[in-house]
C-alpha atoms as a PDB file:
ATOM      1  CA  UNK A   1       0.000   0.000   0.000  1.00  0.00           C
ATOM      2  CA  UNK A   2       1.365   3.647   0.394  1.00  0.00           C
ATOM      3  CA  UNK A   3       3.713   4.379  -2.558  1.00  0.00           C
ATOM      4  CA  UNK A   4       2.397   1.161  -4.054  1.00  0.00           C
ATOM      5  CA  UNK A   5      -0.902   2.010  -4.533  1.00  0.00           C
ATOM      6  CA  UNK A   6      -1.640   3.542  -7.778  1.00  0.00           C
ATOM      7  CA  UNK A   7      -3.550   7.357  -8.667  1.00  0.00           C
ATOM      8  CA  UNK A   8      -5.922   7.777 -11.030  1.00  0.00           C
ATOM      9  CA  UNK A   9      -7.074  11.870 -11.498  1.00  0.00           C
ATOM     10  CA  UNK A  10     -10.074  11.751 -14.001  1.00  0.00           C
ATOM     11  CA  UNK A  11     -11.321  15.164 -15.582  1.00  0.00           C
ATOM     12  CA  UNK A  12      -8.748  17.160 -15.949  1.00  0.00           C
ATOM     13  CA  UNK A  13      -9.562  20.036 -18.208  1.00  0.00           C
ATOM     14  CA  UNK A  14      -6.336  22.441 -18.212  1.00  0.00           C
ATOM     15  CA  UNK A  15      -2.646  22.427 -18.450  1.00  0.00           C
ATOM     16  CA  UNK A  16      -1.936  23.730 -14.987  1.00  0.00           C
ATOM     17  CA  UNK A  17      -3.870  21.489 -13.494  1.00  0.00           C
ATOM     18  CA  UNK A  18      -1.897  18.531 -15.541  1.00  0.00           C
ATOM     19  CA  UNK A  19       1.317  19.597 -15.118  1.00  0.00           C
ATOM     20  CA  UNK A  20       0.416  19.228 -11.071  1.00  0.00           C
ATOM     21  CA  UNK A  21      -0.269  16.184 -11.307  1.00  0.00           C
ATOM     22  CA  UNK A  22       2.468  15.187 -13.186  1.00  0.00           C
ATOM     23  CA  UNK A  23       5.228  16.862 -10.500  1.00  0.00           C
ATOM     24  CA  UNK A  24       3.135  14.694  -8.172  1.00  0.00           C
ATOM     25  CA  UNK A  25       3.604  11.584  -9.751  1.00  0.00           C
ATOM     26  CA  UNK A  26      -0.060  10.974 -10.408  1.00  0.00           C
ATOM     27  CA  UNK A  27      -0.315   7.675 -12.205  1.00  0.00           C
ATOM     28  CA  UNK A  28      -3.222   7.607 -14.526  1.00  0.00           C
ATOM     29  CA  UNK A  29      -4.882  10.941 -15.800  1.00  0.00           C
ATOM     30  CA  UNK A  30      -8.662  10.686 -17.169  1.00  0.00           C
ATOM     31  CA  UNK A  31      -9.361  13.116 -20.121  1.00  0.00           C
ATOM     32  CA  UNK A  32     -13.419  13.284 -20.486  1.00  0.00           C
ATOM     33  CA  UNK A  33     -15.029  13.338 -23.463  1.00  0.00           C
ATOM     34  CA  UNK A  34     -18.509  12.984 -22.745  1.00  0.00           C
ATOM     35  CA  UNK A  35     -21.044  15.279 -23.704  1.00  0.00           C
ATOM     36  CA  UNK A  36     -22.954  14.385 -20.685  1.00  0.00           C
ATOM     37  CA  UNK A  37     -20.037  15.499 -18.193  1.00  0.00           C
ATOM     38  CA  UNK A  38     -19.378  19.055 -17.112  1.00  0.00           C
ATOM     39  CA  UNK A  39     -15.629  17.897 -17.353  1.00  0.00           C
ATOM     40  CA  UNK A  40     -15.687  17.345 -20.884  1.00  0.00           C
ATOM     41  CA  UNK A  41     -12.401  18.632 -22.271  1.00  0.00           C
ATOM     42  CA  UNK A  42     -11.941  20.625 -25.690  1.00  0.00           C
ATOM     43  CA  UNK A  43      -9.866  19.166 -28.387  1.00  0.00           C
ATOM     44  CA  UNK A  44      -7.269  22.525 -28.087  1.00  0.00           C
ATOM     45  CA  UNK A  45      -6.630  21.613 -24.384  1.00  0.00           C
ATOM     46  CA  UNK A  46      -6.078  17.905 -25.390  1.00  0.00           C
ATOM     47  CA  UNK A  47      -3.679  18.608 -27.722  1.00  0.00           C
ATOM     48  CA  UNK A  48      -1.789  21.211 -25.321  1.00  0.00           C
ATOM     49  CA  UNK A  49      -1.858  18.257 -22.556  1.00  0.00           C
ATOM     50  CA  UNK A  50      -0.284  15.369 -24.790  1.00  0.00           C
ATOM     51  CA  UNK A  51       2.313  17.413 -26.336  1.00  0.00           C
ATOM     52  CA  UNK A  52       3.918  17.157 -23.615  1.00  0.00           C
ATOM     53  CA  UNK A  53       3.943  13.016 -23.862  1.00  0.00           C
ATOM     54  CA  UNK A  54       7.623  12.359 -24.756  1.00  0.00           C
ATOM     55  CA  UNK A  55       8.341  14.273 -20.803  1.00  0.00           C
ATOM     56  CA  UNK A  56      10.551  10.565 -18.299  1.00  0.00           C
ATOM     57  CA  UNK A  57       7.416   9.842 -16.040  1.00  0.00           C
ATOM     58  CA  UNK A  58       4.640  11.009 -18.361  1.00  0.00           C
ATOM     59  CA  UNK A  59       1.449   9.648 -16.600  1.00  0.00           C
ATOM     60  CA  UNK A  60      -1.093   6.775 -18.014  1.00  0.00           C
ATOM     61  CA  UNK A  61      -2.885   8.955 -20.534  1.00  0.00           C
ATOM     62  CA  UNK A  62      -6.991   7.399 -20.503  1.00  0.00           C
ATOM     63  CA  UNK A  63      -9.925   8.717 -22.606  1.00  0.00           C
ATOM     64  CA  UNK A  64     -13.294   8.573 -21.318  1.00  0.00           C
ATOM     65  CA  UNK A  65     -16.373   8.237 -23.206  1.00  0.00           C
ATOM     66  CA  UNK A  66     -19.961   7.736 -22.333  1.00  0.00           C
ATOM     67  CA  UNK A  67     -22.906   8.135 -24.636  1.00  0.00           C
ATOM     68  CA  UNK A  68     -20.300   9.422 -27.377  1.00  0.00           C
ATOM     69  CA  UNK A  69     -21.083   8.247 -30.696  1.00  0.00           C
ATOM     70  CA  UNK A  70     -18.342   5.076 -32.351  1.00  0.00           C
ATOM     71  CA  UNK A  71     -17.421   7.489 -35.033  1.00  0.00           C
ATOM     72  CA  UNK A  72     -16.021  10.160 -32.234  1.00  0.00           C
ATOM     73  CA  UNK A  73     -14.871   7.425 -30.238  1.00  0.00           C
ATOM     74  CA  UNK A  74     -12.717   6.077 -32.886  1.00  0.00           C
ATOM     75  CA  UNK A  75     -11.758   9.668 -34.181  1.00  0.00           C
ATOM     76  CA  UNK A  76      -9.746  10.977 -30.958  1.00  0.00           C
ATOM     77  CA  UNK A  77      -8.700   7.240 -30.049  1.00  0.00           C
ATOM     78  CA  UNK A  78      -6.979   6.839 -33.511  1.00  0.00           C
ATOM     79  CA  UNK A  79      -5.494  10.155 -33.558  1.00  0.00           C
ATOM     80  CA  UNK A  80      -4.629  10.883 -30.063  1.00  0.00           C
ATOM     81  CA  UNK A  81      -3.976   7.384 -28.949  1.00  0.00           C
ATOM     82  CA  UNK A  82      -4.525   7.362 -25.317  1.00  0.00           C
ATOM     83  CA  UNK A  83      -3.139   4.066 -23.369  1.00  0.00           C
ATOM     84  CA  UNK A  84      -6.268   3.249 -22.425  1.00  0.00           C
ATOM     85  CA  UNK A  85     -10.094   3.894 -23.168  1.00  0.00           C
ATOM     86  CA  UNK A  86     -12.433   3.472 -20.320  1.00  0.00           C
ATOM     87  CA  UNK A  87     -15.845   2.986 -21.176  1.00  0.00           C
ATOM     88  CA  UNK A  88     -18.607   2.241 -19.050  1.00  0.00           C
ATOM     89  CA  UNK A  89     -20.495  -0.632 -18.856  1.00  0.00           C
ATOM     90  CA  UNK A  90     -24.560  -0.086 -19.536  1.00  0.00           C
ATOM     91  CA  UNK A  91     -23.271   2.576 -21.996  1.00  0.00           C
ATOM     92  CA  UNK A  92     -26.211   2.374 -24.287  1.00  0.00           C
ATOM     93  CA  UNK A  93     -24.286   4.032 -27.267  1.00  0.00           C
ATOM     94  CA  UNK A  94     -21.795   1.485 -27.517  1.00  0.00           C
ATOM     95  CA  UNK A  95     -21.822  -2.139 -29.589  1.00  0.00           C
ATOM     96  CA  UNK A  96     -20.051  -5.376 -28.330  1.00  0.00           C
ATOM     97  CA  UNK A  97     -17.980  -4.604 -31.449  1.00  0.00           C
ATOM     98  CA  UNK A  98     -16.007  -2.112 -30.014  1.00  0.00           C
ATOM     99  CA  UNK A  99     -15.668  -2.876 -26.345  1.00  0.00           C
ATOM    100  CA  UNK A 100     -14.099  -6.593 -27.819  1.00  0.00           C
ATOM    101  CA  UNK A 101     -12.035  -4.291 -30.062  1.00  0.00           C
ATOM    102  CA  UNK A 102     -10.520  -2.679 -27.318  1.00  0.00           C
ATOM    103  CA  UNK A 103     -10.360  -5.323 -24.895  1.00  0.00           C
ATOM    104  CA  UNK A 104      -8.470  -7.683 -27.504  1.00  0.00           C
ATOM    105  CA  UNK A 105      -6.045  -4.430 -27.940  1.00  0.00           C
ATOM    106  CA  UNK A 106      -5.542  -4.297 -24.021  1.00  0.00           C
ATOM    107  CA  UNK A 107      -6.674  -0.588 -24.133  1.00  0.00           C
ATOM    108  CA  UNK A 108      -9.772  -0.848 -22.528  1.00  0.00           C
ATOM    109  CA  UNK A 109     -10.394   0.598 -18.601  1.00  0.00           C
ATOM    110  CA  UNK A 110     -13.850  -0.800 -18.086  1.00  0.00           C
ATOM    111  CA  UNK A 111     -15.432   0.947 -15.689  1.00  0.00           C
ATOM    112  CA  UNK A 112     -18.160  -0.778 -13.445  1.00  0.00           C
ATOM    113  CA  UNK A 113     -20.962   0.752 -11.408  1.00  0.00           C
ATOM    114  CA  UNK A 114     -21.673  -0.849  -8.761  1.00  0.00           C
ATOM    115  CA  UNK A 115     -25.650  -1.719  -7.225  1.00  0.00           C
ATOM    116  CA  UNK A 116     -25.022  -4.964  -5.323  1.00  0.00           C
ATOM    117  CA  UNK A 117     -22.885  -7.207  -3.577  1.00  0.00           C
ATOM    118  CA  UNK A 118     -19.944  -8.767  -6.307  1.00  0.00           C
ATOM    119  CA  UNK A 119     -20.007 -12.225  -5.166  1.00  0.00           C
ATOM    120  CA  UNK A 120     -17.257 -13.528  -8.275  1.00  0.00           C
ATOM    121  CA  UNK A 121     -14.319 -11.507  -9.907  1.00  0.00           C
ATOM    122  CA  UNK A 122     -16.107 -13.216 -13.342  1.00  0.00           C
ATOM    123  CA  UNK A 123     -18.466 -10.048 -13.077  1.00  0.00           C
ATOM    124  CA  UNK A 124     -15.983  -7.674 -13.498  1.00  0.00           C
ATOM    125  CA  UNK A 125     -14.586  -8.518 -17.185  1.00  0.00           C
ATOM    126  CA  UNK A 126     -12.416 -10.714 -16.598  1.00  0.00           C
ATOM    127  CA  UNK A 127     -10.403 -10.298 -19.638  1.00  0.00           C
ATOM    128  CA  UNK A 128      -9.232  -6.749 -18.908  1.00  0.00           C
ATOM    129  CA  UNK A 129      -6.003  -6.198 -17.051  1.00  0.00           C
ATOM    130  CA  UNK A 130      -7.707  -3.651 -14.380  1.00  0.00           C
ATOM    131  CA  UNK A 131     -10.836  -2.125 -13.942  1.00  0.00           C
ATOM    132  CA  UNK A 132     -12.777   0.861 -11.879  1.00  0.00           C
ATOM    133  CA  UNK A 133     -15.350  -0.063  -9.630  1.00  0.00           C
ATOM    134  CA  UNK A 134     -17.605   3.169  -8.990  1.00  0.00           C
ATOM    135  CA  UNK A 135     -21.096   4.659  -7.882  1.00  0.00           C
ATOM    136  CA  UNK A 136     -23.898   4.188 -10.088  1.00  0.00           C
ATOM    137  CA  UNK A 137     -26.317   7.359 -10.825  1.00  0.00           C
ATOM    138  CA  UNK A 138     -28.609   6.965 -13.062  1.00  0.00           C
ATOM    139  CA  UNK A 139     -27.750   8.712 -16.664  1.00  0.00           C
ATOM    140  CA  UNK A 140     -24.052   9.596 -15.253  1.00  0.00           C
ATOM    141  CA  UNK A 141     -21.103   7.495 -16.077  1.00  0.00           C
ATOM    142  CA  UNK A 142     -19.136   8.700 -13.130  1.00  0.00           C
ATOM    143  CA  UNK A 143     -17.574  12.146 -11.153  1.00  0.00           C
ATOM    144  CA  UNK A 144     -21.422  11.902  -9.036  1.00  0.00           C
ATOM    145  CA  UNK A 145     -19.147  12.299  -5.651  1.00  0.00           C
ATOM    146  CA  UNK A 146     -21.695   9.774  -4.180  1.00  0.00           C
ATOM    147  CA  UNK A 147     -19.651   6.121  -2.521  1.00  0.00           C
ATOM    148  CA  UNK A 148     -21.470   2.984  -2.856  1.00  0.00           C
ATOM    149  CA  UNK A 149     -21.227   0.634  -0.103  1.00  0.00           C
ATOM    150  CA  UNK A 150     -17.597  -0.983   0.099  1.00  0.00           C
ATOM    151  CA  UNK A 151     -19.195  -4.102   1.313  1.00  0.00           C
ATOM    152  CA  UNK A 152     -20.564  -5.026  -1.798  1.00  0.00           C
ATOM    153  CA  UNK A 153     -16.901  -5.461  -3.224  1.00  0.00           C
ATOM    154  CA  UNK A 154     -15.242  -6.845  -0.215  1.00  0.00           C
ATOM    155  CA  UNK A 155     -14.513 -10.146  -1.516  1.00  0.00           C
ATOM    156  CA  UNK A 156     -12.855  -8.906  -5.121  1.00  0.00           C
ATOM    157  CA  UNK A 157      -9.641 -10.258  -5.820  1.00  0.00           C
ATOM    158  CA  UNK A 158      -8.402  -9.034  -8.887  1.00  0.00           C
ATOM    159  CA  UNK A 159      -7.075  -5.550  -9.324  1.00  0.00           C
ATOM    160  CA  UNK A 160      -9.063  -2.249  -9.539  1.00  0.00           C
ATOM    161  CA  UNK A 161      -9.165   1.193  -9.075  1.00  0.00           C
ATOM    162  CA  UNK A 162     -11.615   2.447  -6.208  1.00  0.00           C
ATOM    163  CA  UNK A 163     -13.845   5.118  -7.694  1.00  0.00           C
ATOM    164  CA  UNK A 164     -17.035   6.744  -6.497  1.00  0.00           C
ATOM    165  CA  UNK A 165     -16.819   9.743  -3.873  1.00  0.00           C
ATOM    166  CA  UNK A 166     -13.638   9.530  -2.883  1.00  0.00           C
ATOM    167  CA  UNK A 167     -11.837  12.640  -0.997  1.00  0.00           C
ATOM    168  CA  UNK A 168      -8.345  13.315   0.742  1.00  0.00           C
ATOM    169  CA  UNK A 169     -10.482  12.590   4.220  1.00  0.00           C
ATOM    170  CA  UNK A 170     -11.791   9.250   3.193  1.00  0.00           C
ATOM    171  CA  UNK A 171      -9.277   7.800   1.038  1.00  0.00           C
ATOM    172  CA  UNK A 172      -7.054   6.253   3.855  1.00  0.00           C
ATOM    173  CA  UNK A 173     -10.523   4.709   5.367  1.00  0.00           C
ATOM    174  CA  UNK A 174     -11.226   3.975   1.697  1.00  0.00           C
ATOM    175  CA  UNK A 175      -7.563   2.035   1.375  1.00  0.00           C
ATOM    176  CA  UNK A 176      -7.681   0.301   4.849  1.00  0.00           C
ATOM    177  CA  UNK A 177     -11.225  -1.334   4.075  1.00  0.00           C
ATOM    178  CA  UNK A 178     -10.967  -2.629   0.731  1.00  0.00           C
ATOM    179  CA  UNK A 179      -6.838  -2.342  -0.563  1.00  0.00           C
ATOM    180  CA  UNK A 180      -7.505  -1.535  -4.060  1.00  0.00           C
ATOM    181  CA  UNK A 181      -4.571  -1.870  -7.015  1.00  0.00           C
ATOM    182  CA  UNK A 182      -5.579   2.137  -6.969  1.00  0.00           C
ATOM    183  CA  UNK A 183      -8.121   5.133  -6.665  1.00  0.00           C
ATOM    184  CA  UNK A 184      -9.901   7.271  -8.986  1.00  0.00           C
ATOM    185  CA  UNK A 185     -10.883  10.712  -7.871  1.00  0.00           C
ATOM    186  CA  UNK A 186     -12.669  13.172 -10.106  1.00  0.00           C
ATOM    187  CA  UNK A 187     -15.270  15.414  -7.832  1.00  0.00           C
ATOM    188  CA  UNK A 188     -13.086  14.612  -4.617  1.00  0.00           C
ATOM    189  CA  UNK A 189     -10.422  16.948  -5.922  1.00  0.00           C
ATOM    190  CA  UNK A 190     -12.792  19.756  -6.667  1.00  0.00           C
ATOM    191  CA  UNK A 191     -14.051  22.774  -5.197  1.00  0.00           C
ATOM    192  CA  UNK A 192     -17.168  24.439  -7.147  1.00  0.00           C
ATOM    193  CA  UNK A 193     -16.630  22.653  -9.829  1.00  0.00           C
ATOM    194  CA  UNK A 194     -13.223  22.868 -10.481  1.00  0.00           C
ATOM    195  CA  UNK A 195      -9.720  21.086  -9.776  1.00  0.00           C
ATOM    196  CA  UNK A 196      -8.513  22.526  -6.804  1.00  0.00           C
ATOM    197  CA  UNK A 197      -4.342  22.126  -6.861  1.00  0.00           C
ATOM    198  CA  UNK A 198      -4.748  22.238  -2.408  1.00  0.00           C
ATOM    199  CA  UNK A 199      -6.740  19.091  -2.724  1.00  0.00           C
ATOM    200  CA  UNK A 200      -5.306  17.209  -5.137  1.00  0.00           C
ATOM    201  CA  UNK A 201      -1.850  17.525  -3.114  1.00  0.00           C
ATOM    202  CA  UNK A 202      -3.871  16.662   0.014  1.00  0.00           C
ATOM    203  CA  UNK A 203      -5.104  13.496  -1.531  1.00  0.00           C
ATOM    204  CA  UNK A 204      -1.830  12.271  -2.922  1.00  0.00           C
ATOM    205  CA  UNK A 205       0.029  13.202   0.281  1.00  0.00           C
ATOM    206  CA  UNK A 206      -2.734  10.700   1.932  1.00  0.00           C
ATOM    207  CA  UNK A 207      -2.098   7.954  -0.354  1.00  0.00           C
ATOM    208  CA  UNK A 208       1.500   8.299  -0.299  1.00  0.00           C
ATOM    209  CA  UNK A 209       1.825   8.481   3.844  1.00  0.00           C
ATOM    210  CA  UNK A 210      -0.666   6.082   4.789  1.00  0.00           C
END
């Protein structure tokens, strides 16, 4: 745990915020580009973000889509190529076509919302390296702020990132519980709507000296 366990800041909209981040070692950054989040990012800021890719410790670069349509989907992943592509699972717009695609490719970050008790790490698709377990609201495909109850994933084995209302005051609770591979914060690091660079550093500082 501690230094081990893995960071995963989702919505990030601006360079600044970014390039903290990447001083603080954050492991996975989430670009959103759904037209249902009020994180979405703009294609300019993208571009400003991953020119900086060829930087030693550049993080784990994931796009996130929900109820985009394939053709934009394909569009940024083919000329952007993120590492990953998380997509979330009940995501209406999407065909078993391209969720195969991308899991065959190893690309995919399938992300999970959670309603009951996980009694078999079969549930989670298995054939993806990692996955995010988060809160399910309905209509949202993540960033609510609301937890689900950690009980329900208790007895999963296989790695994941802990998503779904996590903050800097109840991510060492949130690490002690359930010892995920890793955490995924979007609303925890904001204040009115936007990243706030105090929490963020509060939250890694918590992960890091637990």
């Amino acid at each position: 745990m501690g230094t081990d366990t893995k960071i995963k800041i989702c919505g990030i909209r601006d360079l600044p915020t970014f390039e903290l981040c990447y001083e603080l070692g954050v492991d996975y950054v989430g670009l959103n580009f759904s037209p249902r989040s009020p994180r979405k990012i703009d294609r300019k800021s993208a571009e400003k973000i991953l020119s900086l890719r060829n930087n030693p410790g550049f993080p784990i670069i994931v796009f996130l889509f929900f109820e985009n349509s394939l053709e934009e989907i394909q569009t940024l992943t083919k000329e952007f190529h993120p590492d990953l592509v998380q997509l979330i699972r009940g995501d209406g717009f999407l065909t078993e076509e391209i969720w195969e695609t991308l899991t065959s490719e190893e690309r995919l970050l399938p992300a999970i919302r959670i309603q009951s008790q996980v009694t078999s790490d079969e549930e989670l698709e298995p054939k993806s390296k990692l996955v995010i377990l988060d809160s399910f609201q309905k209509g949202l495909g993540g960033g609510s702020g609301h937890v689900f109850p950690w009980e329900y994933v208790t007895n999963v084995q296989r790695p994941f990132l802990l998503a779904g209302g996590i903050t800097p005051s109840n991510v060492q609770l949130a690490l002690k519980t359930l010892h995920p591979y890793g955490i995924d914060v979007a609303s925890g690091v904001e204040t009115d709507g936007k990243k706030d660079p105090n929490k963020i550093k509060e939250l890694v500082n918590n992960v890091r000296n637990i």
